[in-house]
PDB file of N, CA and C in Angstrom:
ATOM      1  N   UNK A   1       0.843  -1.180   0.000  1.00  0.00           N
ATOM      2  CA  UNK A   1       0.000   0.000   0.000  1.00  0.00           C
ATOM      3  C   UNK A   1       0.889   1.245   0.000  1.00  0.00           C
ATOM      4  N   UNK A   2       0.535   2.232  -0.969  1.00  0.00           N
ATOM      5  CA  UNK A   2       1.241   3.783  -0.651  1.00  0.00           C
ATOM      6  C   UNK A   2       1.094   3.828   0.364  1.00  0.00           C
ATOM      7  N   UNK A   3       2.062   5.315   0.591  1.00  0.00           N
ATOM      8  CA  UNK A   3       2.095   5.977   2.050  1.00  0.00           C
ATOM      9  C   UNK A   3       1.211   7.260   1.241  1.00  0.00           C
ATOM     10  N   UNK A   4       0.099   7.010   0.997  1.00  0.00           N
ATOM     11  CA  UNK A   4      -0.548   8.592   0.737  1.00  0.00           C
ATOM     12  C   UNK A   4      -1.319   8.701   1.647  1.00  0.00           C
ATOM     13  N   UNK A   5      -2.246  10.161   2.235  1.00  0.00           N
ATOM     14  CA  UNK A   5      -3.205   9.749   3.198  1.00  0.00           C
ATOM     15  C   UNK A   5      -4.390   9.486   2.438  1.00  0.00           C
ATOM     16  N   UNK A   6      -4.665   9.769   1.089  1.00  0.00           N
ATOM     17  CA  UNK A   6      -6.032   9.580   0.620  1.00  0.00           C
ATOM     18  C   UNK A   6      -6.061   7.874   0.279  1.00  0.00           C
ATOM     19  N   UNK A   7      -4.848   7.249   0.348  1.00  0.00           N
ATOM     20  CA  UNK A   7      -4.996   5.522   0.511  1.00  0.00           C
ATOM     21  C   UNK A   7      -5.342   4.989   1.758  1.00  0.00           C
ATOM     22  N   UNK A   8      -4.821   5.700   2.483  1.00  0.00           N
ATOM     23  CA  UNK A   8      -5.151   5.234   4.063  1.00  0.00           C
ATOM     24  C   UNK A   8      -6.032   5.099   4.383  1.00  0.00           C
ATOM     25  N   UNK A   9      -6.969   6.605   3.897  1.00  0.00           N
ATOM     26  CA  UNK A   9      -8.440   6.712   4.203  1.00  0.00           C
ATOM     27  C   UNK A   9      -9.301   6.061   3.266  1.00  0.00           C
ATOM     28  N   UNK A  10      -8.995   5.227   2.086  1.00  0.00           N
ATOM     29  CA  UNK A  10      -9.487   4.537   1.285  1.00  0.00           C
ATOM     30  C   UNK A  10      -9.446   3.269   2.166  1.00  0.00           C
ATOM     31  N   UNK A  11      -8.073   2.642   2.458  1.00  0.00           N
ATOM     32  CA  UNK A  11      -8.259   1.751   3.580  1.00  0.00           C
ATOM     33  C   UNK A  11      -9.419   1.694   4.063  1.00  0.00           C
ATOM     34  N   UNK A  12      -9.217   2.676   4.780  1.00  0.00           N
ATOM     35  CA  UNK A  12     -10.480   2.739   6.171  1.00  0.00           C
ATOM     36  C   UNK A  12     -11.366   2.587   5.966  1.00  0.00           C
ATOM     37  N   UNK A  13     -12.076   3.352   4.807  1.00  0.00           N
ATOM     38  CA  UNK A  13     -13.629   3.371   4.206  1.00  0.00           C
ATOM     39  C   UNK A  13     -13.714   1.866   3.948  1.00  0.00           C
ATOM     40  N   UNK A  14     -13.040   1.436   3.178  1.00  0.00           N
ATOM     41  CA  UNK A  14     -13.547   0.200   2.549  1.00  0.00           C
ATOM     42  C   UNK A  14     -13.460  -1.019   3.986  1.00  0.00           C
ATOM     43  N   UNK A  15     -12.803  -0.607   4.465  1.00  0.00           N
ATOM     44  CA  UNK A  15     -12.966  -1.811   5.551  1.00  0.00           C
ATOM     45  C   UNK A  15     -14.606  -1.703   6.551  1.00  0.00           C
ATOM     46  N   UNK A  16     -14.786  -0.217   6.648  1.00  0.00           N
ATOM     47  CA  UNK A  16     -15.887  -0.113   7.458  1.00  0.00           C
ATOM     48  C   UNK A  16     -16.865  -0.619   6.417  1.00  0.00           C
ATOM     49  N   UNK A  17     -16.865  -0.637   5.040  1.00  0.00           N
ATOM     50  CA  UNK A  17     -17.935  -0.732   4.317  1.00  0.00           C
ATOM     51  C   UNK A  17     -18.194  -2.143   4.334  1.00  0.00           C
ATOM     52  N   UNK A  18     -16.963  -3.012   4.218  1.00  0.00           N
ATOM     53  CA  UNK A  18     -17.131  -4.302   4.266  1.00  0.00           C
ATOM     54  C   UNK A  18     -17.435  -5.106   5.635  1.00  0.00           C
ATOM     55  N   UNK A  19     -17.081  -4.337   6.501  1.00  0.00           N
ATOM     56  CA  UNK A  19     -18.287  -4.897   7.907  1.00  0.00           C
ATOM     57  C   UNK A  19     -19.524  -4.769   7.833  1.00  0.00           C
ATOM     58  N   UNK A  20     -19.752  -3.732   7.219  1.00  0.00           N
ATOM     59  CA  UNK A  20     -21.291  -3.333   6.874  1.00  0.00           C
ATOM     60  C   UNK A  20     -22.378  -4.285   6.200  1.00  0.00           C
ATOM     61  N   UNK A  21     -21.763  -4.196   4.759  1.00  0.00           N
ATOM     62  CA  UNK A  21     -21.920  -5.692   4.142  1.00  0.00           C
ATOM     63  C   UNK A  21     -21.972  -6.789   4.499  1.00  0.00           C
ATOM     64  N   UNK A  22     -20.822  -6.762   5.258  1.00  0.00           N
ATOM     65  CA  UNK A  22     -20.858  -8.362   6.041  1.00  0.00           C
ATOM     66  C   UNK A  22     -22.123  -8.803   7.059  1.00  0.00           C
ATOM     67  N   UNK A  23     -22.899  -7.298   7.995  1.00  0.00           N
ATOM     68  CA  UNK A  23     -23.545  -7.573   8.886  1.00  0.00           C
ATOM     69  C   UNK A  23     -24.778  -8.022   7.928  1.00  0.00           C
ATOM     70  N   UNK A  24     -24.924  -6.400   7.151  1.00  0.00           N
ATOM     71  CA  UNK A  24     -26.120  -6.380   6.236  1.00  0.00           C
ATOM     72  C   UNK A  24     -26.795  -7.684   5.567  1.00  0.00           C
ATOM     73  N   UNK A  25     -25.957  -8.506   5.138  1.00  0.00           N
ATOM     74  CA  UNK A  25     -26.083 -10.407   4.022  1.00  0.00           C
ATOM     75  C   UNK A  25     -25.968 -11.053   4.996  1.00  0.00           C
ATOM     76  N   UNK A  26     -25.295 -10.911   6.356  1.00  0.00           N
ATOM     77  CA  UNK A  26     -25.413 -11.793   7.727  1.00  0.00           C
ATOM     78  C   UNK A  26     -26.483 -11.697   7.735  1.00  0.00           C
ATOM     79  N   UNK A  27     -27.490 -10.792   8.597  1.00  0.00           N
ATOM     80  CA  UNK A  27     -28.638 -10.765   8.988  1.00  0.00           C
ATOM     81  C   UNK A  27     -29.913 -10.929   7.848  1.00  0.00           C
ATOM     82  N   UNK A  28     -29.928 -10.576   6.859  1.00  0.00           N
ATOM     83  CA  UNK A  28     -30.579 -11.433   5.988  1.00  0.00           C
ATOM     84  C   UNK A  28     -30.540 -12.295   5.748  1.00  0.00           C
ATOM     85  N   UNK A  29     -29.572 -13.156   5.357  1.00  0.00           N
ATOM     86  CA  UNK A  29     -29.512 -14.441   5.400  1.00  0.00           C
ATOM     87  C   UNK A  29     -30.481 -15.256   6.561  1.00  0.00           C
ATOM     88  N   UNK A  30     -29.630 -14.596   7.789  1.00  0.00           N
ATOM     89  CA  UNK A  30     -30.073 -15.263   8.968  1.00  0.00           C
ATOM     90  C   UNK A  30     -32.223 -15.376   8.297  1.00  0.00           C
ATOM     91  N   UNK A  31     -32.736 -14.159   8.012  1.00  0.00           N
ATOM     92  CA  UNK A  31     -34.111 -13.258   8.297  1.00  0.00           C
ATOM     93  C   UNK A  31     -34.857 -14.774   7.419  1.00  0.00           C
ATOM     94  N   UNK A  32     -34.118 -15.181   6.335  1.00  0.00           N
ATOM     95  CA  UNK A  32     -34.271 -16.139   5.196  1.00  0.00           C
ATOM     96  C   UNK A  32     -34.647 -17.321   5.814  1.00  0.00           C
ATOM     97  N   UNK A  33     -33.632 -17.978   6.599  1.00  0.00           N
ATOM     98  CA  UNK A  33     -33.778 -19.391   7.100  1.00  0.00           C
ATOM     99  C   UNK A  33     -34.394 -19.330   7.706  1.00  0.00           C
ATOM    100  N   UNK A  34     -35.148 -18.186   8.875  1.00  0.00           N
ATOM    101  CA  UNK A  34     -35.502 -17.985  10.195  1.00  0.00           C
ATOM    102  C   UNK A  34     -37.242 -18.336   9.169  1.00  0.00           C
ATOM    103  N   UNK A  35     -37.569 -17.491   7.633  1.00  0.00           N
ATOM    104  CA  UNK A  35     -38.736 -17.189   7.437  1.00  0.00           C
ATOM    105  C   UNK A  35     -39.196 -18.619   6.813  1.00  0.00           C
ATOM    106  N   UNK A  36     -37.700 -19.446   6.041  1.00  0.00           N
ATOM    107  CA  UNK A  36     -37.739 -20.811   5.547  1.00  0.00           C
ATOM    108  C   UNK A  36     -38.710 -22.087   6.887  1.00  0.00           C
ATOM    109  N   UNK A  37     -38.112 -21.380   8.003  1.00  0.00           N
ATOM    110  CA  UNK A  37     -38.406 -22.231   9.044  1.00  0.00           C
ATOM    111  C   UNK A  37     -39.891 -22.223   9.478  1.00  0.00           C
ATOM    112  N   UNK A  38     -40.215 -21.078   9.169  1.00  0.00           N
ATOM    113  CA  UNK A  38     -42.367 -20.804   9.513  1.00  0.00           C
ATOM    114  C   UNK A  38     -43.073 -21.901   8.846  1.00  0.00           C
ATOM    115  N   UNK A  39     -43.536 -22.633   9.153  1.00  0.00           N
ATOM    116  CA  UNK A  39     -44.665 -23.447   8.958  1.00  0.00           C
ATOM    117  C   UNK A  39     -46.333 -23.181   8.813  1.00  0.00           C
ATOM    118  N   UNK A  40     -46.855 -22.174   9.833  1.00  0.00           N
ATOM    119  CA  UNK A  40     -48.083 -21.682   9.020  1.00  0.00           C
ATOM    120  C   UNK A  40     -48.266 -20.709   8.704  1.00  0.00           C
ATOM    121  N   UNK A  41     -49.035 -20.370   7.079  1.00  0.00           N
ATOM    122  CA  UNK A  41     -49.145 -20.001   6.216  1.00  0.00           C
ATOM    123  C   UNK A  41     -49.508 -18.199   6.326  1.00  0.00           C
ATOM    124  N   UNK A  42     -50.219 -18.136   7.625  1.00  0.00           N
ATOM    125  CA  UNK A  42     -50.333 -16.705   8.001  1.00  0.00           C
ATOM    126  C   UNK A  42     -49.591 -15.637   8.776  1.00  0.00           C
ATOM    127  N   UNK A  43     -48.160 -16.770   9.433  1.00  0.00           N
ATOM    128  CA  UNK A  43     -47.242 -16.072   9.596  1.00  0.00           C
ATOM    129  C   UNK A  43     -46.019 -15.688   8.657  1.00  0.00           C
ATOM    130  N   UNK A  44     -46.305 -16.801   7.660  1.00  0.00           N
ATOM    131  CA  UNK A  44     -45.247 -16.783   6.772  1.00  0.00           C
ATOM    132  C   UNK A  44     -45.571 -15.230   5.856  1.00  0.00           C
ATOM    133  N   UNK A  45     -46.562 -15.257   5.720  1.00  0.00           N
ATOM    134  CA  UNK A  45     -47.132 -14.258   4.495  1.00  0.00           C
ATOM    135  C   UNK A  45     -46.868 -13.046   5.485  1.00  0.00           C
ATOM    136  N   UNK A  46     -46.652 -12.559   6.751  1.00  0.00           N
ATOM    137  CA  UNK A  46     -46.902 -11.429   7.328  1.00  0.00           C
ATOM    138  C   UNK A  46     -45.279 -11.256   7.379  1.00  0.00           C
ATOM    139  N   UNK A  47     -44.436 -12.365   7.065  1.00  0.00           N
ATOM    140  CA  UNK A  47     -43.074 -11.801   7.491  1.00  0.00           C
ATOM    141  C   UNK A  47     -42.664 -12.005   6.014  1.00  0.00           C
ATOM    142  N   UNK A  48     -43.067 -11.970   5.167  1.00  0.00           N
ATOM    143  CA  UNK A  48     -42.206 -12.167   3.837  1.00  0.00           C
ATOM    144  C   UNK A  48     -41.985 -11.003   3.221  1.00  0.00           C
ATOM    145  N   UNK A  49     -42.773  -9.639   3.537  1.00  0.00           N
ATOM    146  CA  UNK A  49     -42.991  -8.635   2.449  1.00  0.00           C
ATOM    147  C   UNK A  49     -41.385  -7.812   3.154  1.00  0.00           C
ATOM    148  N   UNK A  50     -41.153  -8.276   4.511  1.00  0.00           N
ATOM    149  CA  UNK A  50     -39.970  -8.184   5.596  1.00  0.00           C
ATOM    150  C   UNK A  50     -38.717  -8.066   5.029  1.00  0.00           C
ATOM    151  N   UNK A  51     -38.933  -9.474   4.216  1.00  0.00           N
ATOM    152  CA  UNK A  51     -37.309 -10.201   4.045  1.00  0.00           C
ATOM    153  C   UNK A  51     -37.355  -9.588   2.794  1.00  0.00           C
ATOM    154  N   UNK A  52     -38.171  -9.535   2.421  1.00  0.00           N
ATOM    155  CA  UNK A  52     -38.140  -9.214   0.666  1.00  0.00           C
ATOM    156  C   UNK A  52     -37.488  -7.464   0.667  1.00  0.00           C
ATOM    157  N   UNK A  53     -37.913  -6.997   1.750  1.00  0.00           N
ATOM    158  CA  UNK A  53     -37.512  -4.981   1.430  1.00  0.00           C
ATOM    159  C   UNK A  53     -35.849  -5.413   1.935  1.00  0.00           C
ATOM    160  N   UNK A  54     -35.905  -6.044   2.753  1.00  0.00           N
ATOM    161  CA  UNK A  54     -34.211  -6.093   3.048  1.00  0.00           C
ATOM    162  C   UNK A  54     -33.179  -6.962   1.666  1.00  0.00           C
ATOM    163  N   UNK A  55     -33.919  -7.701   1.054  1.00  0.00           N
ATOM    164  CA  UNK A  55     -33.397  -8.355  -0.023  1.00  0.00           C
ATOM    165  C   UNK A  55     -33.300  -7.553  -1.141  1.00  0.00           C
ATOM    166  N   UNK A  56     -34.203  -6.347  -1.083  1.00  0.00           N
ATOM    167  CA  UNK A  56     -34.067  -5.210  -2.235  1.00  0.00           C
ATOM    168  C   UNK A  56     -33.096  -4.592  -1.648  1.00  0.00           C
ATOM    169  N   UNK A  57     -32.738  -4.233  -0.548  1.00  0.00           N
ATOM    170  CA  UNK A  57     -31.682  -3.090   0.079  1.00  0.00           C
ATOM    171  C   UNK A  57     -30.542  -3.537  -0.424  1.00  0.00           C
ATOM    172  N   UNK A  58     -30.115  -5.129  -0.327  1.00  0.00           N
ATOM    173  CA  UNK A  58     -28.707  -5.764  -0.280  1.00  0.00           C
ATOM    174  C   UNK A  58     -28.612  -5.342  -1.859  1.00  0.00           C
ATOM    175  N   UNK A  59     -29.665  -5.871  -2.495  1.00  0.00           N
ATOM    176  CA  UNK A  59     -29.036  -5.517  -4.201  1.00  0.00           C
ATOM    177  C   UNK A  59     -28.926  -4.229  -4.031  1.00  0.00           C
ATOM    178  N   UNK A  60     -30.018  -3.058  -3.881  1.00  0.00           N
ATOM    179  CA  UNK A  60     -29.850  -1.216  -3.880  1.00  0.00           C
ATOM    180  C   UNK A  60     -28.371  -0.915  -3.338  1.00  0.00           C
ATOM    181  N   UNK A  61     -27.598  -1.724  -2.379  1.00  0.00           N
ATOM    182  CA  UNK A  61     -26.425  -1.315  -2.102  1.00  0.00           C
ATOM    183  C   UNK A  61     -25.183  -2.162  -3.012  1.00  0.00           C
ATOM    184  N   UNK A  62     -25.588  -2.698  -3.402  1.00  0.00           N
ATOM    185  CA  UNK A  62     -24.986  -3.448  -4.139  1.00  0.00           C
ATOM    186  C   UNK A  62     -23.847  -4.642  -3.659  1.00  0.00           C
ATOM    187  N   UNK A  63     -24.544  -5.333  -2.426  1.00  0.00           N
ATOM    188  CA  UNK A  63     -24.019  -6.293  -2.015  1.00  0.00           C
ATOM    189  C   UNK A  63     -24.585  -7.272  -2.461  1.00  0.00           C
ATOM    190  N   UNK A  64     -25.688  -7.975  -3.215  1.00  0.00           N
ATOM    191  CA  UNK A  64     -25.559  -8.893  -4.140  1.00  0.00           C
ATOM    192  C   UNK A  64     -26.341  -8.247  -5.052  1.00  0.00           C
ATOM    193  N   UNK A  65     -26.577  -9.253  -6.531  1.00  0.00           N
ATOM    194  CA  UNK A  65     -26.602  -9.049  -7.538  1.00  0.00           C
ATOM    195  C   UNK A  65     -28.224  -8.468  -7.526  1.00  0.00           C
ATOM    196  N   UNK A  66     -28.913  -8.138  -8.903  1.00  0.00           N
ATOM    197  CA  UNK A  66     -30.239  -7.900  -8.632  1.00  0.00           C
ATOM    198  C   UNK A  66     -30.939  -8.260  -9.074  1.00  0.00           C
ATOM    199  N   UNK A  67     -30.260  -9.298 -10.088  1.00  0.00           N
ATOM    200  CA  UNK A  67     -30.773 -10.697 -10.421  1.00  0.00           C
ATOM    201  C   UNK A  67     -31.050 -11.788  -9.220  1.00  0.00           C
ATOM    202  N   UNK A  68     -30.011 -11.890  -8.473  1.00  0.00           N
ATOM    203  CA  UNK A  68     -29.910 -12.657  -7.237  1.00  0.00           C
ATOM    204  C   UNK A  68     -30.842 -12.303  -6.267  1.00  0.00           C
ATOM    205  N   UNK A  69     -31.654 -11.469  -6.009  1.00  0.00           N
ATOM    206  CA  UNK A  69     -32.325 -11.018  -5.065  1.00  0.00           C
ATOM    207  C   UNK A  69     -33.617 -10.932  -5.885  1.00  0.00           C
ATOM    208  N   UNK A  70     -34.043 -10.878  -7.275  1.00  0.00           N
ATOM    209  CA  UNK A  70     -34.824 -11.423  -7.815  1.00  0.00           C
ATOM    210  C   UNK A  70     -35.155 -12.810  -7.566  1.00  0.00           C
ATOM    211  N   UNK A  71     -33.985 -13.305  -7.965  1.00  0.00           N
ATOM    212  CA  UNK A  71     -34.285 -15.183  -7.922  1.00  0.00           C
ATOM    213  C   UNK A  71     -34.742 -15.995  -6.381  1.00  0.00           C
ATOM    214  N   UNK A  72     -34.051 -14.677  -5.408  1.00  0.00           N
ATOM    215  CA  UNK A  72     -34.145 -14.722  -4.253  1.00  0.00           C
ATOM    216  C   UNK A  72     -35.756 -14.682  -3.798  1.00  0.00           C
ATOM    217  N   UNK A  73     -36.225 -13.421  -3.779  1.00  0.00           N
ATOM    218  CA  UNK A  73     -37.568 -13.601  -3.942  1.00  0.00           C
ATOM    219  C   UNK A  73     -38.792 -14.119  -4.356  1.00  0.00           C
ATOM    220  N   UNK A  74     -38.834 -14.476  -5.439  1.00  0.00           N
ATOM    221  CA  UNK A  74     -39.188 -15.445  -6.245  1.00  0.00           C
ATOM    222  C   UNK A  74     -39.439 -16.736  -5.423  1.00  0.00           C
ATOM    223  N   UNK A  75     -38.417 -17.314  -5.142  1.00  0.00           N
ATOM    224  CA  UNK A  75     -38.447 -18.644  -4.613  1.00  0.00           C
ATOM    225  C   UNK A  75     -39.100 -18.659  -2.928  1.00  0.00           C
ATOM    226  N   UNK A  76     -38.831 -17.411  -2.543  1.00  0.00           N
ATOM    227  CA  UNK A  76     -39.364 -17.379  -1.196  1.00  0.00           C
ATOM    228  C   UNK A  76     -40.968 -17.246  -1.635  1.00  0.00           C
ATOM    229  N   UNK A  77     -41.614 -16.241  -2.543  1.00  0.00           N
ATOM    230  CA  UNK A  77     -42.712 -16.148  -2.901  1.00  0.00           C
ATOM    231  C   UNK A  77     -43.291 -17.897  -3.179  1.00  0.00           C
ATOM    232  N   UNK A  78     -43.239 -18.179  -4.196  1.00  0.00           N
ATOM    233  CA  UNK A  78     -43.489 -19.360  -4.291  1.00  0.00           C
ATOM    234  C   UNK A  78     -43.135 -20.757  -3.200  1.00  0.00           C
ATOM    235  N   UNK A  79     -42.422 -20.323  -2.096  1.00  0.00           N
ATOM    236  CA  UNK A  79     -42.148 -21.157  -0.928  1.00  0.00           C
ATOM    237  C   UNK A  79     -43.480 -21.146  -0.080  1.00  0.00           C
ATOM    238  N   UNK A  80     -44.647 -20.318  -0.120  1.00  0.00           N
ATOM    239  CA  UNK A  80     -45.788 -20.012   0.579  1.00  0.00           C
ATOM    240  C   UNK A  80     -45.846 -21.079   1.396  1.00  0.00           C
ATOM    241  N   UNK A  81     -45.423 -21.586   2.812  1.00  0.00           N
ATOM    242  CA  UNK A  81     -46.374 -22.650   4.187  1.00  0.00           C
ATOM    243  C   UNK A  81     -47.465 -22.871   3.514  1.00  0.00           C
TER     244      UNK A  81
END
């Protein structure tokens, strides 16, 4: 790495950004299996519209694709309990 300070602080940014990311696709993920795991049909439907705005955020930030969060949805939609 240069010794410039605008690398340093590039450093920095990108590391905070990638914790961010990291929490952001952590906890969705987690929101996914947790909604995979509902069994009846009227809780499932009250927590899906949930996972789905956070599954638009991850693509809007561009931590996954927005195809992927399409395909993502999709399958949870059609997963209906």
């Amino acid at each position: 790495m240069a010794n410039h300070s605008a690398t340093k602080k590039d450093t920095r940014q990108a590391a905070k950004r990638r914790d961010r990311n990291k929490y952001y696709g952590k906890t969705t993920r987690n929101a996914i299996r947790d909604l995979k795991a509902i069994t009846e049909k009227k809780a499932y439907d009250e927590k899906l519209p949930e996972v789905a705005s956070m599954i638009d955020k991850l693509a809007k930030r561009g931590v996954i694709h927005k195809n992927k969060a399409a395909n993502l949805k999709s399958k949870l939609a059609k997963n209906k309990a």
